[in-house]
Protein backbone atom coordinates (compact mmCIF):
# COMPACT_ATOMS: atom_id res chain seq x y z
CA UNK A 1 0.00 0.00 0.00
CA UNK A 2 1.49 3.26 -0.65
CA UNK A 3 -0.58 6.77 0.13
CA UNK A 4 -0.93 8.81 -2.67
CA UNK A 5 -3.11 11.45 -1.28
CA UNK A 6 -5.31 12.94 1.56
CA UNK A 7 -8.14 15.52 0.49
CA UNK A 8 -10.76 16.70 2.21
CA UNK A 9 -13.55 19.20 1.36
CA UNK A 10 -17.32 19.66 1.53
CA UNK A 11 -17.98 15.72 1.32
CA UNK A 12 -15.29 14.73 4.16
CA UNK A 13 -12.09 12.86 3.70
CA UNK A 14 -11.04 10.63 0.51
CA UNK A 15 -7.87 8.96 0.42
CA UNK A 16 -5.81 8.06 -3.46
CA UNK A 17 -4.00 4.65 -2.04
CA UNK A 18 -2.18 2.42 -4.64
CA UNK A 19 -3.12 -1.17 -3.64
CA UNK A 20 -3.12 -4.09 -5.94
CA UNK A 21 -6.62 -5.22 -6.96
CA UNK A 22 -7.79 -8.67 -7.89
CA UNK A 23 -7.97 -8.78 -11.69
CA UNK A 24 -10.03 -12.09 -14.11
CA UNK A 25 -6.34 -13.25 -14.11
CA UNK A 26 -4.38 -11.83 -11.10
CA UNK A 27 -3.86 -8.38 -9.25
CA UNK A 28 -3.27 -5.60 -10.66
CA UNK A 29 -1.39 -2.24 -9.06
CA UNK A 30 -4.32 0.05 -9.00
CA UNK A 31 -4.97 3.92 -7.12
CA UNK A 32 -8.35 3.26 -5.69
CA UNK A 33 -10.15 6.56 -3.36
CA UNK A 34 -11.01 5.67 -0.47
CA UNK A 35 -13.44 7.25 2.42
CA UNK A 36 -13.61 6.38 6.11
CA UNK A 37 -15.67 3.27 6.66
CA UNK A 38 -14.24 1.49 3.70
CA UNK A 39 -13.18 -1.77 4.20
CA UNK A 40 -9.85 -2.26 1.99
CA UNK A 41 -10.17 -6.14 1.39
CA UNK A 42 -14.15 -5.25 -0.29
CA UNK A 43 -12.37 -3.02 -2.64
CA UNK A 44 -9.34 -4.73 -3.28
CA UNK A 45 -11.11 -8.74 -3.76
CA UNK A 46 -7.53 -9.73 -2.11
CA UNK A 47 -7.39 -11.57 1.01
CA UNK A 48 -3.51 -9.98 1.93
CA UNK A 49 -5.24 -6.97 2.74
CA UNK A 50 -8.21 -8.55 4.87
CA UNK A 51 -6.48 -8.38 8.05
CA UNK A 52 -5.95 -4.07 7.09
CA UNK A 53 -9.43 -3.97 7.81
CA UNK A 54 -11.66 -0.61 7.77
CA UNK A 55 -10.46 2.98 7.31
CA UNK A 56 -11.22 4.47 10.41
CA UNK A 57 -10.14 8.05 9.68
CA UNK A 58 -8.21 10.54 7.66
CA UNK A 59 -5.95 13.73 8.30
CA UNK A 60 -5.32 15.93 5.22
CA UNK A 61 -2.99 18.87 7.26
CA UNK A 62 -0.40 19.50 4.61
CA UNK A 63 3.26 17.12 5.07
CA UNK A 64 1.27 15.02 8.20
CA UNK A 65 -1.26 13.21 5.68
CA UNK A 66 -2.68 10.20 7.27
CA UNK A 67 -5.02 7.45 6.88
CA UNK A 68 -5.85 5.81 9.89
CA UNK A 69 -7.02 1.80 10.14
CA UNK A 70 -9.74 -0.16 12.05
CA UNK A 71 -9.19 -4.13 12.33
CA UNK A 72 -12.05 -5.65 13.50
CA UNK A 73 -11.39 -8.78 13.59
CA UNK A 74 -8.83 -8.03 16.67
């Protein structure tokens, strides 16, 4: 996983991460948005990233961008 970005604006927070995503054939590398709430293994169809579990939250403050995670199966 690798963050690409932290915005925030009228909507909330969305995070650009570059995860690999299941593909027909295999994964792909892939910059998917995220939002807090989203589980990463739902968007990703890859079991590596089940135990990353939900984004919890997000902080966009300029050179301190963060994404925060939930597991819930701790």
């Amino acid at each position: 996983m690798k963050l690409i970005s932290v915005n925030s604006n009228s909507n909330g927070f969305s995070a650009r991460i570059e995860v690999y995503k299941r593909t027909k054939n295999d994964a792909d590398k892939k910059v998917i948005t995220f939002k807090p709430g989203d589980d990463v293994y739902t968007k990703t169809k890859l079991q590596v990233y089940e135990q990353v579990g939900f984004i919890q939250d997000m902080d966009a403050t300029p050179g301190n961008e963060t994404v925060i995670f939930l597991d819930f199966q701790t």
